[in-house]
Each structure stands twice: as structure tokens, then as C-alpha cells.
N, C-alpha and C. Protein backbone atom coordinates (compact mmCIF):
# COMPACT_ATOMS: atom_id res chain seq x y z
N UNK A 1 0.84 -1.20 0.00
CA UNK A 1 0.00 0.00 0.00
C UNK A 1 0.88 1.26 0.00
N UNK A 2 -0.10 2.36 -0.84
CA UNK A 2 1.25 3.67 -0.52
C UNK A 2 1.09 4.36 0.69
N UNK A 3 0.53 3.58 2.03
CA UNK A 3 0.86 4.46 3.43
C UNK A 3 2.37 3.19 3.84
N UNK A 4 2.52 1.92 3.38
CA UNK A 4 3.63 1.22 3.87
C UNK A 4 4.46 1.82 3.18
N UNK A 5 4.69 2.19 1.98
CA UNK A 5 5.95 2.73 1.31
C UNK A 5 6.17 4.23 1.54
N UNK A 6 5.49 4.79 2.28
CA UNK A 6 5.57 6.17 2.98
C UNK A 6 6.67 6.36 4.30
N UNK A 7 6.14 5.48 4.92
CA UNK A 7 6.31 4.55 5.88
C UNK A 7 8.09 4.09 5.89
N UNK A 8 8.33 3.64 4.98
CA UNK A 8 9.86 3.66 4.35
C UNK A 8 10.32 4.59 3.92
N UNK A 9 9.96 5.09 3.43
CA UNK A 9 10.59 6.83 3.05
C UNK A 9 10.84 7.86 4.13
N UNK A 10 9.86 7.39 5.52
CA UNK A 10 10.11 8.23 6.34
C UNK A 10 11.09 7.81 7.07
N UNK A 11 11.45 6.69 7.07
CA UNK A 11 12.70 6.08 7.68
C UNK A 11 13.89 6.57 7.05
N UNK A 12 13.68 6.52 6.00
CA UNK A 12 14.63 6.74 4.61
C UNK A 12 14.97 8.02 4.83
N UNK A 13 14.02 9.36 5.14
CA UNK A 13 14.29 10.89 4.91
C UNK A 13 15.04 10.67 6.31
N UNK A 14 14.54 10.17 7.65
CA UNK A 14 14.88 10.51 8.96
C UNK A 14 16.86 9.66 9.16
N UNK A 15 16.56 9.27 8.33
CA UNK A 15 18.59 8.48 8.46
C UNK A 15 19.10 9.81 7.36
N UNK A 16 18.52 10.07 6.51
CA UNK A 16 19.41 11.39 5.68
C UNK A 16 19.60 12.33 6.31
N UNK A 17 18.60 13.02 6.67
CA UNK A 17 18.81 14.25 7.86
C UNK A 17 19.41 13.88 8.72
N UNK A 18 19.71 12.64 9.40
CA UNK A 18 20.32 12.48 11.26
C UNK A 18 21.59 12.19 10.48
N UNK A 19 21.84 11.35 9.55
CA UNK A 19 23.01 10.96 9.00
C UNK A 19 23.28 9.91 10.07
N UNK A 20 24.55 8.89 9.70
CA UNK A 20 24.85 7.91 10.68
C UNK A 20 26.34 7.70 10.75
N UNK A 21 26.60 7.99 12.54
CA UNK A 21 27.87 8.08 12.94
C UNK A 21 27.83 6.64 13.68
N UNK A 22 28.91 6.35 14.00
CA UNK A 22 28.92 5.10 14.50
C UNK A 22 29.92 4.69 15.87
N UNK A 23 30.16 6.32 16.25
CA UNK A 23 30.49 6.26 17.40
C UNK A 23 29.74 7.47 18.53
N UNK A 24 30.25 7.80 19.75
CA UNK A 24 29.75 8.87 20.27
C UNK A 24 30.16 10.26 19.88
N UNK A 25 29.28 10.86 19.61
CA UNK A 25 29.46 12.21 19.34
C UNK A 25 28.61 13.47 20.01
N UNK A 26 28.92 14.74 19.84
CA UNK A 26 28.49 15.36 20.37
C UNK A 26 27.34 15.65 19.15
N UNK A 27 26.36 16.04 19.34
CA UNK A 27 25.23 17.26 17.80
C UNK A 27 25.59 18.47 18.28
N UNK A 28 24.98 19.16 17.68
CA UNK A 28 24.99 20.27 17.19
C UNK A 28 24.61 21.56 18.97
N UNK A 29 23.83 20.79 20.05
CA UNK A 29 23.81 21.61 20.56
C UNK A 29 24.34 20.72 21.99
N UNK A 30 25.70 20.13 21.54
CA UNK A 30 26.53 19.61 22.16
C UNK A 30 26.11 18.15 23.49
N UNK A 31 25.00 17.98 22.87
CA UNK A 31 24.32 16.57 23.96
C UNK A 31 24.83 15.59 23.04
N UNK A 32 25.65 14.87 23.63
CA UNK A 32 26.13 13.29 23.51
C UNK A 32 25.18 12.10 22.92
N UNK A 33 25.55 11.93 21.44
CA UNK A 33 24.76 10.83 20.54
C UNK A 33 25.62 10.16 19.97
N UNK A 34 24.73 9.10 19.27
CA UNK A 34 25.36 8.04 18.66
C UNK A 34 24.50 7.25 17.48
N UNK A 35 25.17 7.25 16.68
CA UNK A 35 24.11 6.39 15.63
C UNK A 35 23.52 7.47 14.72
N UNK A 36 21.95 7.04 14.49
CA UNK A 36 21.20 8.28 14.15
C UNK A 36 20.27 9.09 15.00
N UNK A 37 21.47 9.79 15.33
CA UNK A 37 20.19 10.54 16.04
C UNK A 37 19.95 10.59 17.10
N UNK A 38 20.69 9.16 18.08
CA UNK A 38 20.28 8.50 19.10
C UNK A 38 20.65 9.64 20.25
N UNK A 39 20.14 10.30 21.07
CA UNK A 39 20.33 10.85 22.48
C UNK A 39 20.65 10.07 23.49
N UNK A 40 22.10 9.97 23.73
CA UNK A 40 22.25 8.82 24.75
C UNK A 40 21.76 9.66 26.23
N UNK A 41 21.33 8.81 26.95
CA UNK A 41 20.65 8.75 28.43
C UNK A 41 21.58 8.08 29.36
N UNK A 42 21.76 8.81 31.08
CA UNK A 42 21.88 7.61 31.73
C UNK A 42 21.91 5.87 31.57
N UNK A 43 20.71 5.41 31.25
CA UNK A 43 20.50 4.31 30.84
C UNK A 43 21.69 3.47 29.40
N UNK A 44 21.84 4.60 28.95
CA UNK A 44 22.85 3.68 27.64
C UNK A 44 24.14 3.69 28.28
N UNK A 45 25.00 2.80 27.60
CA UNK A 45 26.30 2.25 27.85
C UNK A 45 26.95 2.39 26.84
N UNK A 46 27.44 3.08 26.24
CA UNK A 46 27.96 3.74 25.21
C UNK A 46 29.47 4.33 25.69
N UNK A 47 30.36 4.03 25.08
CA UNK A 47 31.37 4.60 25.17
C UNK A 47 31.93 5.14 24.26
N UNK A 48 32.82 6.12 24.35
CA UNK A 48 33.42 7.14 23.98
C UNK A 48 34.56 6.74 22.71
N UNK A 49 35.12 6.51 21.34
CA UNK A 49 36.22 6.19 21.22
C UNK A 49 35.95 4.40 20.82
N UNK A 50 35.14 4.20 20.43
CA UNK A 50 34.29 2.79 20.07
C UNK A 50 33.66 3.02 19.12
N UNK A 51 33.74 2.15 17.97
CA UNK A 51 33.17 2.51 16.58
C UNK A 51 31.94 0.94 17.05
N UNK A 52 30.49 1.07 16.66
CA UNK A 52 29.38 0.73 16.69
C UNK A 52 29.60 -0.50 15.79
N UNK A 53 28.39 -1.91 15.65
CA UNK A 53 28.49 -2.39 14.66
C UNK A 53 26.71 -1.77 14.27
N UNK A 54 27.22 -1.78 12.83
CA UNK A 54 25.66 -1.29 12.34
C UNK A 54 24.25 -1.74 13.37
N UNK A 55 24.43 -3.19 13.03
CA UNK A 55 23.31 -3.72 14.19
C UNK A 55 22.75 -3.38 15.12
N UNK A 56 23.90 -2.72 16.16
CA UNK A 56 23.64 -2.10 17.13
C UNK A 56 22.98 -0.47 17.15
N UNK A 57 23.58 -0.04 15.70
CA UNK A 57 22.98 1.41 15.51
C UNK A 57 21.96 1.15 15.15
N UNK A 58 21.36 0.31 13.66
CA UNK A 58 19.95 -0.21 13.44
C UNK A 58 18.83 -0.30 14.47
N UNK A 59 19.28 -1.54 15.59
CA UNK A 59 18.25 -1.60 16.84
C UNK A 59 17.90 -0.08 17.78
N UNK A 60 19.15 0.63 17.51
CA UNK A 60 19.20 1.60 18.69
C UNK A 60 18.06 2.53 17.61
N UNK A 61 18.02 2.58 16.60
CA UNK A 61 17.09 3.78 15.63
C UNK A 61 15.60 2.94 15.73
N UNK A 62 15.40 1.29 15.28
CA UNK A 62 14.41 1.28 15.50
C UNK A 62 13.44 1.19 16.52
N UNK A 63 14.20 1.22 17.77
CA UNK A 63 12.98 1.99 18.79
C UNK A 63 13.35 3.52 19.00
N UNK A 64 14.06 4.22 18.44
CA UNK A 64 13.81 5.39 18.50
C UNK A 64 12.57 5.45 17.51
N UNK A 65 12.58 4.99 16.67
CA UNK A 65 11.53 5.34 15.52
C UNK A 65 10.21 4.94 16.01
N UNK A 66 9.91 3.59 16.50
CA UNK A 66 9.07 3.65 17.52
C UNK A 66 8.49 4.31 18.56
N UNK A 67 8.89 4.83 19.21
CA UNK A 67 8.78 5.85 19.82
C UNK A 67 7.94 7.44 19.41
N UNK A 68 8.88 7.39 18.55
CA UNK A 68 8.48 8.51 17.23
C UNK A 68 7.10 8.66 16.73
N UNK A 69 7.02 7.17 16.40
CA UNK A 69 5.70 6.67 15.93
C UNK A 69 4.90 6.75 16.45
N UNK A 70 5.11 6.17 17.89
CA UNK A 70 4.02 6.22 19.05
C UNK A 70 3.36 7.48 19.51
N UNK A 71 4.78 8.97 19.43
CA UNK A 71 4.22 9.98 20.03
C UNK A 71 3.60 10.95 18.77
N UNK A 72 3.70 10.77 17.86
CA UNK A 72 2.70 11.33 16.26
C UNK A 72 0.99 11.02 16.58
N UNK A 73 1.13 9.78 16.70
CA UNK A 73 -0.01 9.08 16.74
C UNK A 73 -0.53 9.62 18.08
N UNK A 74 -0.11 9.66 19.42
CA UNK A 74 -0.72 10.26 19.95
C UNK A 74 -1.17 12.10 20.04
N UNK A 75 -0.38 12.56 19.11
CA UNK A 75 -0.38 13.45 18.76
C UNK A 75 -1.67 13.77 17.85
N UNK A 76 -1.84 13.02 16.94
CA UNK A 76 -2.86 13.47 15.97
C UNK A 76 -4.55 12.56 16.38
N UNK A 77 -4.21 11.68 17.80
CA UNK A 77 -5.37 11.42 18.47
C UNK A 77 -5.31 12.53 19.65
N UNK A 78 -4.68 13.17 19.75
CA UNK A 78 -4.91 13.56 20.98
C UNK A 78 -5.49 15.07 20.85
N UNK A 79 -5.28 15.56 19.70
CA UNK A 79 -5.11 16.89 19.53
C UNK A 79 -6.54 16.84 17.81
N UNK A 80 -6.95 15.79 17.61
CA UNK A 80 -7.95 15.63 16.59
C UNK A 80 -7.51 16.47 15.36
N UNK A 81 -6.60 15.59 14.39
CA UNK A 81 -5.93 16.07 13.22
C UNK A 81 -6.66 15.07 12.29
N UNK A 82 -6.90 15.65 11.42
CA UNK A 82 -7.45 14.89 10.20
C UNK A 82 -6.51 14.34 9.74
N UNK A 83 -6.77 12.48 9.47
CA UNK A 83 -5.26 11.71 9.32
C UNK A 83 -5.26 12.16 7.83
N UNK A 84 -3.71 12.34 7.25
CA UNK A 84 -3.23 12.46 6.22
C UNK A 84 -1.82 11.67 6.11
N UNK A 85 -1.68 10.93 5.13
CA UNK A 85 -0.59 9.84 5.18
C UNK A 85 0.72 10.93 5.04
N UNK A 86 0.58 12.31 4.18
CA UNK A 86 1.94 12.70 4.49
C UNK A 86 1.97 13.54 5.70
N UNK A 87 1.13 14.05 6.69
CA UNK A 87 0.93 14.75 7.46
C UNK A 87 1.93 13.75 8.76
N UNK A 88 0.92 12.12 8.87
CA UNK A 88 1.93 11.35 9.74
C UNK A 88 3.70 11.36 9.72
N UNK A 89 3.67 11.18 8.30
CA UNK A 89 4.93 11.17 8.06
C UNK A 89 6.11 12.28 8.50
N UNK A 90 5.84 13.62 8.30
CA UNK A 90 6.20 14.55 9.11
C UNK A 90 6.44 14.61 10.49
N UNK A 91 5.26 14.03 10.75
CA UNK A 91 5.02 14.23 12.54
C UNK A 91 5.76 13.18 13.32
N UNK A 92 6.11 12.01 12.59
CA UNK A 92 7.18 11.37 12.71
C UNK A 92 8.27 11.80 12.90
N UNK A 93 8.97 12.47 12.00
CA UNK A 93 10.04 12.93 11.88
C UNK A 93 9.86 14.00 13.29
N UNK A 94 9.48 15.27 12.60
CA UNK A 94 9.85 16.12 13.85
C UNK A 94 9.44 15.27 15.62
N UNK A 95 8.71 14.25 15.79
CA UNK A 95 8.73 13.75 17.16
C UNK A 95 10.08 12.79 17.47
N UNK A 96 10.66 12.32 16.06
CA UNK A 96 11.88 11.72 15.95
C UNK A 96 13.02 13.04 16.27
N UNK A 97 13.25 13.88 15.70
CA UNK A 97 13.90 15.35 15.67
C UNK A 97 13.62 15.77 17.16
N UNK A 98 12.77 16.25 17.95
CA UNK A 98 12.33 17.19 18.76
C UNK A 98 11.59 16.87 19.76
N UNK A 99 11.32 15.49 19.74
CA UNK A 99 10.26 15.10 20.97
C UNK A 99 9.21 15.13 21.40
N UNK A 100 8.22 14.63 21.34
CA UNK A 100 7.05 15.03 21.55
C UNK A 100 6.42 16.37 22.40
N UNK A 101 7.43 16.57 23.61
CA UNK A 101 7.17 17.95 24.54
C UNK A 101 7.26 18.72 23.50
N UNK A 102 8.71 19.15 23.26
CA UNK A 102 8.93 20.44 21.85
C UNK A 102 7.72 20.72 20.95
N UNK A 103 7.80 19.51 19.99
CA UNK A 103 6.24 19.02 19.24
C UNK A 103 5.16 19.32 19.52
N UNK A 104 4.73 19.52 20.89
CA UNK A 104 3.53 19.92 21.27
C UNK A 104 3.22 21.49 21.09
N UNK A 105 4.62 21.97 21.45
CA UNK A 105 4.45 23.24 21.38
C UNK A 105 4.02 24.53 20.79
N UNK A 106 4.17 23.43 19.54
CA UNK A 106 3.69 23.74 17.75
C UNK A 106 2.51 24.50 17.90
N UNK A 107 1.99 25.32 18.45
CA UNK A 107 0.67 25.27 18.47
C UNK A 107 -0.16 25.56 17.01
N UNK A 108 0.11 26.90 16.81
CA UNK A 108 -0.44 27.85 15.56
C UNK A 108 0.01 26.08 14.44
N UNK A 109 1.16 25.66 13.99
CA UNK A 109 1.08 24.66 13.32
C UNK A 109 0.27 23.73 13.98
N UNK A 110 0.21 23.25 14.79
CA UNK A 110 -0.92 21.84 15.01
C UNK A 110 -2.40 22.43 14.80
N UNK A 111 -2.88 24.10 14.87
CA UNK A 111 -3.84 24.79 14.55
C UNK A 111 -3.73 24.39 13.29
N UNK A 112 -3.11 24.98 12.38
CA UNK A 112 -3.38 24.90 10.67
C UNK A 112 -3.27 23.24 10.27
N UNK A 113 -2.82 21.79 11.13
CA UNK A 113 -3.26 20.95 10.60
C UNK A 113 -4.10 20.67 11.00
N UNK A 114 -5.40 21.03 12.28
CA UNK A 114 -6.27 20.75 12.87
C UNK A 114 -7.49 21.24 11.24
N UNK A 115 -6.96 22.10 10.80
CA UNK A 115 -8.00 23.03 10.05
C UNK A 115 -8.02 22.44 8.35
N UNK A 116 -7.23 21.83 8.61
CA UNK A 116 -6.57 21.06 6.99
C UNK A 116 -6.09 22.75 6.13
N UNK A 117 -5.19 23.58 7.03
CA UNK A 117 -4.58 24.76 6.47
C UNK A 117 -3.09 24.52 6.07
N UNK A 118 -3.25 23.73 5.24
CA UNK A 118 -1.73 23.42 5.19
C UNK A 118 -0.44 24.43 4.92
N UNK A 119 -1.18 25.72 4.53
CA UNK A 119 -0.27 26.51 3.96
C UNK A 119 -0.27 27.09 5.45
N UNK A 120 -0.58 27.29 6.02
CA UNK A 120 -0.85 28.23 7.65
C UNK A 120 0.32 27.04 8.28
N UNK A 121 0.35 25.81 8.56
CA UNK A 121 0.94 24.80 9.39
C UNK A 121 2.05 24.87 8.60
N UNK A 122 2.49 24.67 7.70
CA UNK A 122 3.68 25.06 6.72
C UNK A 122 4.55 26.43 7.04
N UNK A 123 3.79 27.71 6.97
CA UNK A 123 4.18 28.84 7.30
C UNK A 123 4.52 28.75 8.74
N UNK A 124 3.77 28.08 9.97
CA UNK A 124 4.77 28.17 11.13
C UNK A 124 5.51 27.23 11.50
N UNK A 125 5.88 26.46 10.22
CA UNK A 125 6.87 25.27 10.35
C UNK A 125 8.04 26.55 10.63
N UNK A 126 8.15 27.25 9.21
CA UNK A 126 9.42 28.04 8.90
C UNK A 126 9.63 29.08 10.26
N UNK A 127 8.45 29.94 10.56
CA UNK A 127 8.41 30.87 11.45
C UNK A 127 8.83 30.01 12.82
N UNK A 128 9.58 29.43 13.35
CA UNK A 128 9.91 28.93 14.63
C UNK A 128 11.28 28.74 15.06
N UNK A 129 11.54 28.42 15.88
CA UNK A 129 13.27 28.60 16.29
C UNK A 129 13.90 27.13 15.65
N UNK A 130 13.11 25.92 15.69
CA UNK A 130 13.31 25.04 15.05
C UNK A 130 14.14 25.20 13.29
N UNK A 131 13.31 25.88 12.80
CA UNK A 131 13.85 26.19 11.64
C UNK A 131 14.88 26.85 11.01
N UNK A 132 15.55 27.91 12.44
CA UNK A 132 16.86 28.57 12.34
C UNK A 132 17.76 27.73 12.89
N UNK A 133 17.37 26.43 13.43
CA UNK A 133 18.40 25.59 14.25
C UNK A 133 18.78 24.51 13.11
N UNK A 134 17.60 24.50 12.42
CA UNK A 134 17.56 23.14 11.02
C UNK A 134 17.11 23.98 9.70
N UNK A 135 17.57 24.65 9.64
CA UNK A 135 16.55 25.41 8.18
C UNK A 135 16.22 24.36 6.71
N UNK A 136 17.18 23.53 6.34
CA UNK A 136 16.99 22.81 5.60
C UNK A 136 16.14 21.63 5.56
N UNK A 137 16.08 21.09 7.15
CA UNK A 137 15.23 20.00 7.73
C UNK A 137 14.17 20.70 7.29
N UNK A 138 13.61 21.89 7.69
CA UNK A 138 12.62 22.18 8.00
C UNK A 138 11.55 22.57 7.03
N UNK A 139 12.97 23.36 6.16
CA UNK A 139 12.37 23.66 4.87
C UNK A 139 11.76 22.87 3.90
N UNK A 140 12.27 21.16 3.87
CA UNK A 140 11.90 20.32 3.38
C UNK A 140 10.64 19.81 3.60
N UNK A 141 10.90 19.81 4.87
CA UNK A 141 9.32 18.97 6.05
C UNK A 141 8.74 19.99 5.54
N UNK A 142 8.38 21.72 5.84
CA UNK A 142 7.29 22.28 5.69
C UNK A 142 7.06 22.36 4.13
N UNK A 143 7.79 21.93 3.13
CA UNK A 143 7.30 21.54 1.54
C UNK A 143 6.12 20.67 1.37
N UNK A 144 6.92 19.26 2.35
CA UNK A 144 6.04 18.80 1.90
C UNK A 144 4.41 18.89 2.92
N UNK A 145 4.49 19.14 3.72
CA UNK A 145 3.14 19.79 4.23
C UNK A 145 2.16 20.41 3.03
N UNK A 146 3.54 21.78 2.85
CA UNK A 146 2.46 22.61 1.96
C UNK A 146 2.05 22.12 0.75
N UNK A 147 2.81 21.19 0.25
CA UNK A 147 2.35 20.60 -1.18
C UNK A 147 0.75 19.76 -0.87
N UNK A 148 0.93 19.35 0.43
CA UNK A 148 -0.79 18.73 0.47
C UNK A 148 -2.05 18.93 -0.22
N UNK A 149 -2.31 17.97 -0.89
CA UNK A 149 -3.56 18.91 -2.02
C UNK A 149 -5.04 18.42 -0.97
């Protein structure tokens, strides 16, 4: 179906943007990761100066992505968004990107997808601090929003 091959693409866009390191590193606003994307926690055992085997980065992304998944979905039940297969897909990403707290914060955007305003939820994709921190992430994600017919 084209929501499963969406579905892969969003996996697909979310490893391009995070890119994949395979040891610990710092991002961009200097918190300690690994893999794609991964935010290491207390809880991980990760060391410093240790190159990953894929496997281990793979498992470590697909419950991040899970996760991801989980907090979209409660997102667009919780907040009554008219489902749209590329709308999920987004909301994926940025809950993969930013977390569901951050995510929430969206308001005026979770307004314009509440309204099916895609050009309004698009426009405060760009208008947010998110977008001067990722402009290219963002610029992309709020494309494809606005392309929503």
C-alpha cells in the first residue's frame, strides 16, 4: 500500500537528515549521541572512542523510531488532526527530531493541521526557532506539508 511505502521513506528521509555516525558524538547543541540521532541517556552504555556495529545502531534507531511513531499518533489522536498519510509522516520525523514535549508546542502549526490549512501549518513550520536551528530539515518537512492537495 502507498501508506507502507511512505512509511519507508520516512525512515529513509529521517537516516538522511540524522546521518549515521557510528560512534559517540556530540550534535549540534553539544548533547552526547550516537548512531542516528540517538540521544544517549543515563541508561545507555555507550562509550566514547568505540566505533558501533551497524546492528547495534539499526536496533538503537528502531525503537527510536518507535517511539516517534508512538508519540505522532498520539499526537494526531490527541489533539484531533485529520489523518493524512503525508501529514503522519512529518510528525514522525519532527517527534523523531524534537520530541514530543517540543512538538507539542507547535501550536499555531498543530492549529493549521487541525484546520486542513496546510499553507498556515507550513508557514509556522518556517516561522519557529526550530527552523533557524535546522533550516533545511525544515524547509523540506514544511514543503512537503504545503504541497498537500
Amino acid at each position: 500500500s502507498n501508506r507502507y511505502i511512505l512509511m519507508i521513506d520516512t525512515k529513509q528521509r529521517i537516516k538522511s537528515h540524522e546521518g549515521i555516525i557510528m560512534e559517540v558524538y556530540s550534535d549540534s547543541l553539544g548533547l552526547k549521541t550516537l548512531g542516528i540521532g540517538h540521544l544517549l541517556t543515563d541508561k545507555d552504555n555507550f562509550e566514547e572512542g568505540v566505533t558501533y556495529p551497524m546492528e547495534v545502531i539499526n536496533k538503537l534507531f528502531e525503537e527510536d523510531y518507535n517511539i516517534a511513531f508512538n508519540d505522532a499518533h498520539d499526537l494526531l489522536e490527541d489533539k484531533d488532526i485529520p489523518y493524512d498519510p503525508m501529514v503522519e509522516s512529518v510528525l514522525i520525523e519532527m517527534a523523531f527530531q524534537l520530541g514530543l514535549p517540543r512538538l507539542k508546542k507547535f501550536i499555531k502549526f498543530i492549529q493549521g493541521l487541525q484546520e486542513e490549512d496546510y499553507k498556515k501549518a507550513a508557514d509556522e513550520m518556517i516561522d519557529s526557532r526550530w527552523a533557524k536551528q535546522t533550516p533545511a530539515r525544515a524547509y523540506e518537512l514544511s514543503t512537503l506539508i504545503r504541497n498537500i492537495k
